[in-house]
Protein backbone atom coordinates (compact mmCIF):
# COMPACT_ATOMS: atom_id res chain seq x y z
CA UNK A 1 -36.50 -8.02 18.01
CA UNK A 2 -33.47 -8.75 20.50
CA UNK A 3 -29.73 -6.82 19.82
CA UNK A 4 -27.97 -9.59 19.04
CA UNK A 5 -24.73 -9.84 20.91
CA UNK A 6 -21.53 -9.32 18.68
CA UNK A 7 -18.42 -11.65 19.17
CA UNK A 8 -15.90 -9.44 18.00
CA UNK A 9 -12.75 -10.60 16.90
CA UNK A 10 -10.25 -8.10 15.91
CA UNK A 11 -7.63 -8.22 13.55
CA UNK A 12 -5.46 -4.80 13.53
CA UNK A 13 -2.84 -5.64 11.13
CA UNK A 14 -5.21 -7.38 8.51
CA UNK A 15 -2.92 -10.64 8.17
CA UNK A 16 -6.57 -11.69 7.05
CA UNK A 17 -6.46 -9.92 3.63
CA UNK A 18 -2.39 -9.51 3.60
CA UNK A 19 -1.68 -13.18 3.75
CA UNK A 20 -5.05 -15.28 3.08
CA UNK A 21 -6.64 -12.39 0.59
CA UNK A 22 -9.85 -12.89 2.93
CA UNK A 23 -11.77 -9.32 2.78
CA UNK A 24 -13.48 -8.09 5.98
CA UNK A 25 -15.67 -7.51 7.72
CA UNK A 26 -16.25 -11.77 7.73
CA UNK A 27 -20.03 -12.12 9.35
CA UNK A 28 -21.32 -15.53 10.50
CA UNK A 29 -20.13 -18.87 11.38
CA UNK A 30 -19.10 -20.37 8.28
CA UNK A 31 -17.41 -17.46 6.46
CA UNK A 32 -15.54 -16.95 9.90
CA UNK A 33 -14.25 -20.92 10.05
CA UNK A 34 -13.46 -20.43 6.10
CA UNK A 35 -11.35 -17.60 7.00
CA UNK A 36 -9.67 -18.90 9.68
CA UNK A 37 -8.57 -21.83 7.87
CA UNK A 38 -6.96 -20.50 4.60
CA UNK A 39 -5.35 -17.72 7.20
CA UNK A 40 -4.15 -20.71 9.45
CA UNK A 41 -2.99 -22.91 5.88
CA UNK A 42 -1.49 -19.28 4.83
CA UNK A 43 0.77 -18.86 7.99
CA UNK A 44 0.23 -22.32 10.62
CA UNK A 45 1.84 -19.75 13.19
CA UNK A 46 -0.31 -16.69 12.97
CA UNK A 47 -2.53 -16.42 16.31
CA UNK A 48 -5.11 -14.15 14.61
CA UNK A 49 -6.43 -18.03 13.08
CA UNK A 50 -6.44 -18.63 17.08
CA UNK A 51 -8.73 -15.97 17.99
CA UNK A 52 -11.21 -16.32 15.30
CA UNK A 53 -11.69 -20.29 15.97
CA UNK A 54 -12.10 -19.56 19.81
CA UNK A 55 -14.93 -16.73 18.60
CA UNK A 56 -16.71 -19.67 16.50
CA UNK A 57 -16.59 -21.92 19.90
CA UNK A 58 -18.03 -19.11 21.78
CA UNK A 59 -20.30 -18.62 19.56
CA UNK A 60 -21.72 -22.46 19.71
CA UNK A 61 -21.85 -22.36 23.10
CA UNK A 62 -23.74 -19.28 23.62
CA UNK A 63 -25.99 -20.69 20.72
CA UNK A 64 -26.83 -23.29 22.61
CA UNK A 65 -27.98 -21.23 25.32
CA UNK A 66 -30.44 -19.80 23.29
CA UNK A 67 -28.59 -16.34 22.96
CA UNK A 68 -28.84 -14.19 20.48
CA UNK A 69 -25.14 -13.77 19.51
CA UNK A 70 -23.40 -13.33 15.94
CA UNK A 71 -20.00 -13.29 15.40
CA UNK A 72 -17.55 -10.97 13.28
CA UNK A 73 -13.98 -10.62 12.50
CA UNK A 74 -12.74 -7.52 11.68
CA UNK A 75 -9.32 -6.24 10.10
CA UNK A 76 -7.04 -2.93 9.84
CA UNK A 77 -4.49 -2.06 8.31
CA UNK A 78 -0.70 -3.39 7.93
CA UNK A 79 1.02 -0.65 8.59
CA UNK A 80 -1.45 -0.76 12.19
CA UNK A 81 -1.05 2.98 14.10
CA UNK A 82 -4.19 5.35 12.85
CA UNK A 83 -4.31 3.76 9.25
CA UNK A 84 -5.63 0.53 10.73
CA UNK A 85 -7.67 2.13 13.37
CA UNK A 86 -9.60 4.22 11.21
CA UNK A 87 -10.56 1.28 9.02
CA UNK A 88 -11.75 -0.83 12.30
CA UNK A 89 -13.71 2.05 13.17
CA UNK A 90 -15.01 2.35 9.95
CA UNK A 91 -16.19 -1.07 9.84
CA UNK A 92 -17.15 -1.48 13.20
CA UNK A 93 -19.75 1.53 13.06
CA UNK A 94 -21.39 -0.23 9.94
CA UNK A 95 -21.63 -3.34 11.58
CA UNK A 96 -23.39 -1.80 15.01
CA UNK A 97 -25.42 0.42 12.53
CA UNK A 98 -27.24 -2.61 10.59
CA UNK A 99 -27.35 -4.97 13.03
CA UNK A 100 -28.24 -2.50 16.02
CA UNK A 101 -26.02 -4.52 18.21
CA UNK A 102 -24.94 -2.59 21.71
CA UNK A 103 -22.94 -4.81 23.11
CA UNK A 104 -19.89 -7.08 22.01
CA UNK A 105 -17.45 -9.78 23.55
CA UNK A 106 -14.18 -8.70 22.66
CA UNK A 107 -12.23 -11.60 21.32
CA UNK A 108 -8.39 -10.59 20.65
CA UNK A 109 -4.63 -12.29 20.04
CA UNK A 110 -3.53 -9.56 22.52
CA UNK A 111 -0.22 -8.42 20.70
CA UNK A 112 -1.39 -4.93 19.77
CA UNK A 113 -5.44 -4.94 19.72
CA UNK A 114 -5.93 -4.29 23.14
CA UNK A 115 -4.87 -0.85 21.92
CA UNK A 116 -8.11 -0.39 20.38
CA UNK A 117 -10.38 -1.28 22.97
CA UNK A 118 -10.76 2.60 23.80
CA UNK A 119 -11.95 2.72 20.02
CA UNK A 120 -14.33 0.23 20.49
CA UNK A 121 -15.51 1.26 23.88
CA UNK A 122 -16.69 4.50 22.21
CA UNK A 123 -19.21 2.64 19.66
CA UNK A 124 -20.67 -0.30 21.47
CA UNK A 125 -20.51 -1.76 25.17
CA UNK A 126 -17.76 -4.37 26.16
CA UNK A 127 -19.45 -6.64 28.56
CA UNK A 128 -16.29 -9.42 28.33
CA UNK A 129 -12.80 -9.52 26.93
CA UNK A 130 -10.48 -12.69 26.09
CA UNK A 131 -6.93 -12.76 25.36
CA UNK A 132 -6.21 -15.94 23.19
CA UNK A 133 -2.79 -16.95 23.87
CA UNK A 134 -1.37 -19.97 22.13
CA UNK A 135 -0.13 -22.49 24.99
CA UNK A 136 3.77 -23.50 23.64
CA UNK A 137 6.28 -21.90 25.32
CA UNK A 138 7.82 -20.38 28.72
CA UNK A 139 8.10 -16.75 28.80
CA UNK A 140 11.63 -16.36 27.78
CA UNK A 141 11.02 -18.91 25.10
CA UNK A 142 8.08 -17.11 24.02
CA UNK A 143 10.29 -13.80 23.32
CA UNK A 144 12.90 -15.40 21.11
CA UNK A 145 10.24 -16.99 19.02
CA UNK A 146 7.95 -13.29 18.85
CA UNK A 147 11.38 -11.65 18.01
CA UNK A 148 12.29 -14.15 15.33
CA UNK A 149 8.63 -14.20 13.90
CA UNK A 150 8.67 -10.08 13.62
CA UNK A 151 11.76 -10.33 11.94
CA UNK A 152 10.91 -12.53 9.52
CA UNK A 153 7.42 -10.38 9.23
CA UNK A 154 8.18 -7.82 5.14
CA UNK A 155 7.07 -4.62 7.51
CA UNK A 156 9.19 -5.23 11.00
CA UNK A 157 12.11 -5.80 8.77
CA UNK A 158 11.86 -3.26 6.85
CA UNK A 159 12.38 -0.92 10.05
CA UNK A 160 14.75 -3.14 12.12
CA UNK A 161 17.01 -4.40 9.54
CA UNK A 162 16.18 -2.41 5.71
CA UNK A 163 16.67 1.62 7.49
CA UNK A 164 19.79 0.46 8.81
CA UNK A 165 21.25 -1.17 5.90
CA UNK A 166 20.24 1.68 3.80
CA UNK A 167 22.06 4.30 6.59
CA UNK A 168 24.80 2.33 6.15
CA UNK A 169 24.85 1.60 2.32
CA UNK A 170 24.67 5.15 1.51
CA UNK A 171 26.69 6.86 3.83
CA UNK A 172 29.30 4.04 2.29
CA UNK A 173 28.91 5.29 -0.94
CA UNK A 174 29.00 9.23 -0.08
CA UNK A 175 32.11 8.13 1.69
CA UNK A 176 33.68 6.55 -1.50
CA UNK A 177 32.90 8.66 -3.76
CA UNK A 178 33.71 11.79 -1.34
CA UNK A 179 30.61 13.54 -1.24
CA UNK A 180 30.42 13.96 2.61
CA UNK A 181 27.35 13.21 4.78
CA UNK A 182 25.07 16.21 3.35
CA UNK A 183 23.34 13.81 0.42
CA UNK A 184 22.73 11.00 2.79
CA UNK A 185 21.27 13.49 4.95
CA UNK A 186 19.10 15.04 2.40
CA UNK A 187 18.20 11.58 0.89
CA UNK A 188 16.98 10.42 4.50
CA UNK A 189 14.77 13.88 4.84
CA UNK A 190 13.25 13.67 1.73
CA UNK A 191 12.38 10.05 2.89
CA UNK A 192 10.87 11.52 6.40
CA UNK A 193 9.03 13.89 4.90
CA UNK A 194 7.61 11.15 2.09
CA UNK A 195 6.80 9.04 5.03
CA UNK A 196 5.91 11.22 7.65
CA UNK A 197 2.95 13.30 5.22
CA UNK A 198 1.64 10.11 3.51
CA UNK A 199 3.05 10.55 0.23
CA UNK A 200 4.49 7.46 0.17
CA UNK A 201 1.46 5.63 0.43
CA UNK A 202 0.67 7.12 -2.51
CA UNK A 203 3.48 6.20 -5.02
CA UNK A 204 3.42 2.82 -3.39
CA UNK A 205 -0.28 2.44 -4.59
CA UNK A 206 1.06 3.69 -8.19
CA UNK A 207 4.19 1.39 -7.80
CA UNK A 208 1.95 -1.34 -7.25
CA UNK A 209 0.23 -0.87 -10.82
CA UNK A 210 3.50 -1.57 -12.20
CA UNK A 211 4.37 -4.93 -11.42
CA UNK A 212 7.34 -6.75 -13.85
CA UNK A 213 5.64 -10.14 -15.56
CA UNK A 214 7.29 -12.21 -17.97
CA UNK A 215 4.19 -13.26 -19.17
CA UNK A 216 2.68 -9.92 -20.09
CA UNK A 217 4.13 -7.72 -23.57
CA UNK A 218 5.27 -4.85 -21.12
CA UNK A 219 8.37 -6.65 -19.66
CA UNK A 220 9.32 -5.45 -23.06
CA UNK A 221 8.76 -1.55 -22.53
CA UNK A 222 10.05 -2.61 -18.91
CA UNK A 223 13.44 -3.66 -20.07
CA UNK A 224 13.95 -0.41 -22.23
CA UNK A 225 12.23 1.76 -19.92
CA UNK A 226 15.06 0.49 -16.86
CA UNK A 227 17.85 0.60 -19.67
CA UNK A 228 17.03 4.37 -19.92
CA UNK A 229 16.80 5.40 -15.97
CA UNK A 230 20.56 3.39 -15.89
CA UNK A 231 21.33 5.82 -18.49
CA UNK A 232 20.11 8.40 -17.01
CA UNK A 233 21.88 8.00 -13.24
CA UNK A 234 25.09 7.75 -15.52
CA UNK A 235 24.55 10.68 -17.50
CA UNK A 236 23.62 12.71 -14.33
CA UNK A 237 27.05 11.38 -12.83
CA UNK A 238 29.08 12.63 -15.36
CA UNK A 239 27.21 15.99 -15.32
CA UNK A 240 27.81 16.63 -11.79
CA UNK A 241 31.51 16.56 -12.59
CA UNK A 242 31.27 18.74 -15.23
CA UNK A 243 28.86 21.30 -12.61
CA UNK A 244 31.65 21.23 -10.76
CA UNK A 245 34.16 22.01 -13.58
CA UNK A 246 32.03 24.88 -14.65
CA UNK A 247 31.98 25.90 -10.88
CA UNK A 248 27.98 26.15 -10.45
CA UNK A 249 27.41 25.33 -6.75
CA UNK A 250 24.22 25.27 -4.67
CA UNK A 251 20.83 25.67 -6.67
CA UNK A 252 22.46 26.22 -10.10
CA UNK A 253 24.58 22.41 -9.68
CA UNK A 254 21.25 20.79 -9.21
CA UNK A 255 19.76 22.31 -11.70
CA UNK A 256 22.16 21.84 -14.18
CA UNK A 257 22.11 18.08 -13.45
CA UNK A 258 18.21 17.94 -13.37
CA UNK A 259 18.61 19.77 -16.81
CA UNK A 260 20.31 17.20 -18.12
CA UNK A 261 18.36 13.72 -17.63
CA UNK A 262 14.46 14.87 -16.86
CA UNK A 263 14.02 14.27 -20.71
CA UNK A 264 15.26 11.06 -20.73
CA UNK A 265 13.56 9.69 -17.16
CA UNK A 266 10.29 10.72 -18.63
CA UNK A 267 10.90 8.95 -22.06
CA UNK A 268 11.32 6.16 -19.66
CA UNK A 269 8.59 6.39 -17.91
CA UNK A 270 6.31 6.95 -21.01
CA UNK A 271 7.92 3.65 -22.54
CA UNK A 272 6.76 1.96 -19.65
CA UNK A 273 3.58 3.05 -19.24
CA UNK A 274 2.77 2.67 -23.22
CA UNK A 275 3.80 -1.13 -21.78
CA UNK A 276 0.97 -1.23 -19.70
CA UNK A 277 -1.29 0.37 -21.73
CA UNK A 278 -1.09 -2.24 -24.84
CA UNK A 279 -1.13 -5.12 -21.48
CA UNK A 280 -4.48 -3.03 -20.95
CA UNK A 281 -5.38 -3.55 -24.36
CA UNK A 282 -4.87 -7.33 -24.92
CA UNK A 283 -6.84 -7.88 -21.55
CA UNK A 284 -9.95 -5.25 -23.02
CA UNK A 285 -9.13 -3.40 -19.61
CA UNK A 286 -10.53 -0.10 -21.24
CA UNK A 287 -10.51 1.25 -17.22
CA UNK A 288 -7.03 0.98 -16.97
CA UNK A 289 -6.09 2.56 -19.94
CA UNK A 290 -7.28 5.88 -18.62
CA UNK A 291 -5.60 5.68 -15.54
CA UNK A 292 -2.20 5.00 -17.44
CA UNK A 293 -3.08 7.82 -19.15
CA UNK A 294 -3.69 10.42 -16.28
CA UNK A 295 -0.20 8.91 -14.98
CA UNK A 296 1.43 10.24 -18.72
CA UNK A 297 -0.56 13.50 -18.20
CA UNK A 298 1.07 13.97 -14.84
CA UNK A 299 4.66 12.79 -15.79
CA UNK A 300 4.76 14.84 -18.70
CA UNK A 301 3.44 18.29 -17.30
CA UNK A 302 6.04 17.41 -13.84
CA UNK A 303 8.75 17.29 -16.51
CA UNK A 304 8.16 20.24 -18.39
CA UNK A 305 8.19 22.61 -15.48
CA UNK A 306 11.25 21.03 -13.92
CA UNK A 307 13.05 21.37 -17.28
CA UNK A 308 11.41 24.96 -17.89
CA UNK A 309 12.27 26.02 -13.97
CA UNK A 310 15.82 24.20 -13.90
CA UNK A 311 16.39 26.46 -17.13
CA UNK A 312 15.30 29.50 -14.97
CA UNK A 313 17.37 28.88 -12.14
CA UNK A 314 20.26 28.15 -13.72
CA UNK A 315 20.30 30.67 -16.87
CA UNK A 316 22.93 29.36 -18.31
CA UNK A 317 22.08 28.52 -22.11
CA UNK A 318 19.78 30.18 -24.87
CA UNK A 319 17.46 30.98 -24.95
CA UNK A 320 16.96 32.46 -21.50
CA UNK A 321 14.31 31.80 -19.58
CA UNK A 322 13.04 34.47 -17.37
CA UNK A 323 10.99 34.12 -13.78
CA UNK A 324 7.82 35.25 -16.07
CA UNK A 325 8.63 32.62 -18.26
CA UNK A 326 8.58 30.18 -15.54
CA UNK A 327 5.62 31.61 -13.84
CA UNK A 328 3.57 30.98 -17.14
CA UNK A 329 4.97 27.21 -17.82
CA UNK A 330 3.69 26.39 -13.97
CA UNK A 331 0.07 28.28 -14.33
CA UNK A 332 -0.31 26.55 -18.24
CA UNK A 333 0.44 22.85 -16.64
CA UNK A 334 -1.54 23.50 -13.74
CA UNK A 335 -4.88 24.75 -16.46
CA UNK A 336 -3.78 21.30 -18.99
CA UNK A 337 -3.86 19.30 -15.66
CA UNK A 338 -6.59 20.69 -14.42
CA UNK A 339 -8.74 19.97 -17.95
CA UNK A 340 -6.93 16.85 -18.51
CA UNK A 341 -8.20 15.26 -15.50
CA UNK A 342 -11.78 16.32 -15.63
CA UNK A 343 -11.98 14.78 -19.47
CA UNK A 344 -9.65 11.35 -18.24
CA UNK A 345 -12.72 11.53 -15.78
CA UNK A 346 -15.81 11.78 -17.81
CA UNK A 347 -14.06 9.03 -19.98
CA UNK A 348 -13.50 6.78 -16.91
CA UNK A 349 -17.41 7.44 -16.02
CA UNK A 350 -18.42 6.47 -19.50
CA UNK A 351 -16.50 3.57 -19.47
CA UNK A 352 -18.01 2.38 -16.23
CA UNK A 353 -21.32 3.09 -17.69
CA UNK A 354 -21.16 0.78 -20.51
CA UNK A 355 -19.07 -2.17 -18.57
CA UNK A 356 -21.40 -4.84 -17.00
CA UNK A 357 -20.99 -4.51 -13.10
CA UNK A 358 -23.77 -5.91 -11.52
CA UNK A 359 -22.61 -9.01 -8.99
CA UNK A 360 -19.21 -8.08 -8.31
CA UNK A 361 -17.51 -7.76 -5.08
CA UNK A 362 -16.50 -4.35 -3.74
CA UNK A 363 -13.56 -3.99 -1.79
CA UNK A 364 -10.94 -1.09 -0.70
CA UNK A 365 -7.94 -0.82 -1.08
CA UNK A 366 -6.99 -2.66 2.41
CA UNK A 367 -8.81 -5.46 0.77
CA UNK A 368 -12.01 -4.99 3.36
CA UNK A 369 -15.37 -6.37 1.88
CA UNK A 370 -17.49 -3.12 1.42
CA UNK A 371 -20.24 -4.79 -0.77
CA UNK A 372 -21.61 -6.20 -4.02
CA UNK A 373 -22.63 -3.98 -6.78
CA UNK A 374 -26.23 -4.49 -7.90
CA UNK A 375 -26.83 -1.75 -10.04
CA UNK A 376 -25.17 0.99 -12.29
CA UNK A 377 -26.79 4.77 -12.66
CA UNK A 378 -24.86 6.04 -15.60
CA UNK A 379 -26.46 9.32 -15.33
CA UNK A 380 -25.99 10.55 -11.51
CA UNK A 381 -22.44 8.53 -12.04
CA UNK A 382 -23.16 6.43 -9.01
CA UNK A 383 -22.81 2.36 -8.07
CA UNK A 384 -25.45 1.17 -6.17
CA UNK A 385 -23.37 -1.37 -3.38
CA UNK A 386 -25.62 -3.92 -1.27
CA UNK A 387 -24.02 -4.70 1.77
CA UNK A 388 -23.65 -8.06 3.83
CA UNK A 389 -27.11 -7.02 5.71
CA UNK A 390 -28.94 -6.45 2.56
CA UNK A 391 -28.89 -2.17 2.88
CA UNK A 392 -28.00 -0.48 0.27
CA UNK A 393 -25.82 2.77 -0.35
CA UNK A 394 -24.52 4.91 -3.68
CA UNK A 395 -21.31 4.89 -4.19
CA UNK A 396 -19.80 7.79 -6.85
CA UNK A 397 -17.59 6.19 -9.92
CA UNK A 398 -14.78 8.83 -8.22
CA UNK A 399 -14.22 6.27 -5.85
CA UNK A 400 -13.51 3.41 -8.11
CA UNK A 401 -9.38 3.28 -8.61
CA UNK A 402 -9.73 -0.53 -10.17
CA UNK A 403 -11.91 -2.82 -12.10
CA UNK A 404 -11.06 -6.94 -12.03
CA UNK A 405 -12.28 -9.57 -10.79
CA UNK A 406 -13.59 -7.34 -8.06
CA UNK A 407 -14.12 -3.62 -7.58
CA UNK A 408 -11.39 -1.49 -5.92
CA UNK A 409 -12.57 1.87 -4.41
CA UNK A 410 -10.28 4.13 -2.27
CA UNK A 411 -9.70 3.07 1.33
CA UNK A 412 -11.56 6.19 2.94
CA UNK A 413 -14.66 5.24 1.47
């Protein structure tokens, strides 16, 4: 049988999935025109919509040559850099695996996916490239408009215009209420580091599970649970003045403060996460409960050995709490975590067991199409996922971190 040719179209920042909620990789001619469409009735100026059109009338022509051609759109990641190559890579060696496809016309917007064709180049021959370039404006024209557009784009203006306000807002307020520049300055490294290791991709995902709805009985919990943090900040105010009245500086004044309001944030938190858990309840979402539940397990156990540890460090009230003391708290959370994770697990396994599966959509995280569930093996603890080319693959009930309308598994799968 002849490699077909692939007419790849390349989307790096995924406006497919982040504005239209169209999953990729999108294979063929009609799921590519559907695409482009609802990205095109999504956002009328996006030129991704552009390139995938001009890959469908590519793709007639070279039909009607006879060729052997198929054509594919493929997406990233929004925050683009390695996050969004990885996941082209990702999908672009499963496509060139099933469909044994060696060489590709690379179709592209050309704002940042030429970037990629080095990627590409490495898994399957580039015999043509074309830049689609809307035809609208003169070059200086063309600027203004790409520099409005980005700033009106959630993620370029969060870096040109939120960091800056931020900067400014809190050196502001260490200026007015006379703290100096050292708390903005260990506010913005704490942020660095957050940002710089990952690990604020990962309280964003667990943000994300908390989303405020009027509609839903947790805006309740939601209400008291915000009431209490308010509380909290004001409580942890007044105690810094009193740190300072006592004269603990350093390690002891944080301590002291932390002392003072971990209780209460984690009575918040658990009041909002009991909110979700009785949402998860009235919707029979007996998958989400457990998650809620490892995030209770985690907030609790984080709580107990800062309150144990702040007690340590600052050895101020009885009874004492010796390094020993400490040392035991930390090793007794980390056991409890440890077990309370592997039976939230075997829960979350059972669950999936007994729920019925078969015909949803699988997607990651990104919101790429990975496949469609078509069976369920309760005892190896696996999903068995048929792809768009009918080949079929286990998947372990680890992955899964959602159950909906469609399946959610983690983006590195």
């Amino acid at each position: 049988m002849q490699r077909p040719l692939l007419l790849l179209c390349i989307d790096r920042d995924n406006d497919l999935y982040e504005k239209a909620k169209v999953s990729s990789p999108v294979i063929g001619r009609e799921k590519n025109i559907d695409a482009a469409t609802k990205l095109a009735l999504a956002d009328p100026e996006d030129a991704d919509a552009n390139a995938i059109f001009y890959s469908v009338k590519m793709y007639d022509k070279f039909k009607k040559e006879g060729k052997n051609v198929e054509v594919v759109t493929i997406a990233g990641h929004k925050n683009l850099g390695y996050e969004a190559d990885k996941e082209i890579s990702k999908q672009l060696d499963k496509i060139v695996r099933e469909t044994n496809a060696t060489t590709a016309v690379l179709i592209s917007d050309g704002m940042s996916d030429e970037e990629i064709i080095p990627i590409i180049k490495s898994r399957i021959t580039i015999e043509s490239t074309k830049i689609v370039i809307v035809k609208q404006a003169k070059e200086l024209e063309k600027t203004y408009f790409v520099l409005i557009e980005k700033l009106r784009d959630p993620h370029y203006a969060r870096i040109l215009l939120g960091i800056p306000a931020i900067l400014i807002l809190l050196l502001s307020a260490a200026s007015y209420f006379g703290f100096g520049w050292q708390p903005v300055g260990i506010i913005v490294g704490i942020y660095l580091i957050l940002k710089g290791f990952g690990i604020s991709e990962q309280i964003w995902k667990v943000m994300k599970d908390f989303r405020f709805s009027i509609e839903k009985t947790s805006w309740i919990s939601y209400i008291g649970g915000f009431a209490l943090l308010v509380i909290a900040v004001i409580i942890a105010y007044q105690t810094h003045n009193d740190a300072s009245k006592l004269g603990f500086t350093g390690e002891k004044h944080i301590a002291y403060i932390i002392r003072s309001v971990v209780v209460l944030i984690l009575v918040s938190v658990l009041l909002i996460i009991t909110g979700k858990v009785i949402d998860a309840l009235a919707e029979k979402q007996k998958f989400a409960i457990t998650k809620y539940s490892l995030y209770a397990v985690a907030a609790t156990l984080a709580v107990l050995v800062l309150k144990v540890g702040s007690d340590w460090v600052l050895n101020y009230f009885q009874p004492y709490v010796s390094f020993e003391d400490f040392l035991v708290t930390l090793v007794g959370a980390v056991v409890i975590g440890y077990i309370s994770t592997r039976i939230i697990k075997d829960i979350r396994a059972e669950t999936l067991s007994n729920m019925k599966l078969e015909g949803k959509e699988v997607i990651n995280e990104y919101g790429n199409y990975v496949g469609k569930i078509v069976g369920v093996n309760g005892a190896d603890g696996t999903l068995v996922i048929q792809t768009l080319f009918d080949k079929r693959f286990f998947l372990p009930f680890k992955s899964v971190s959602g159950v909906g309308e469609n399946i959610i598994v983690k983006g590195n799968e």
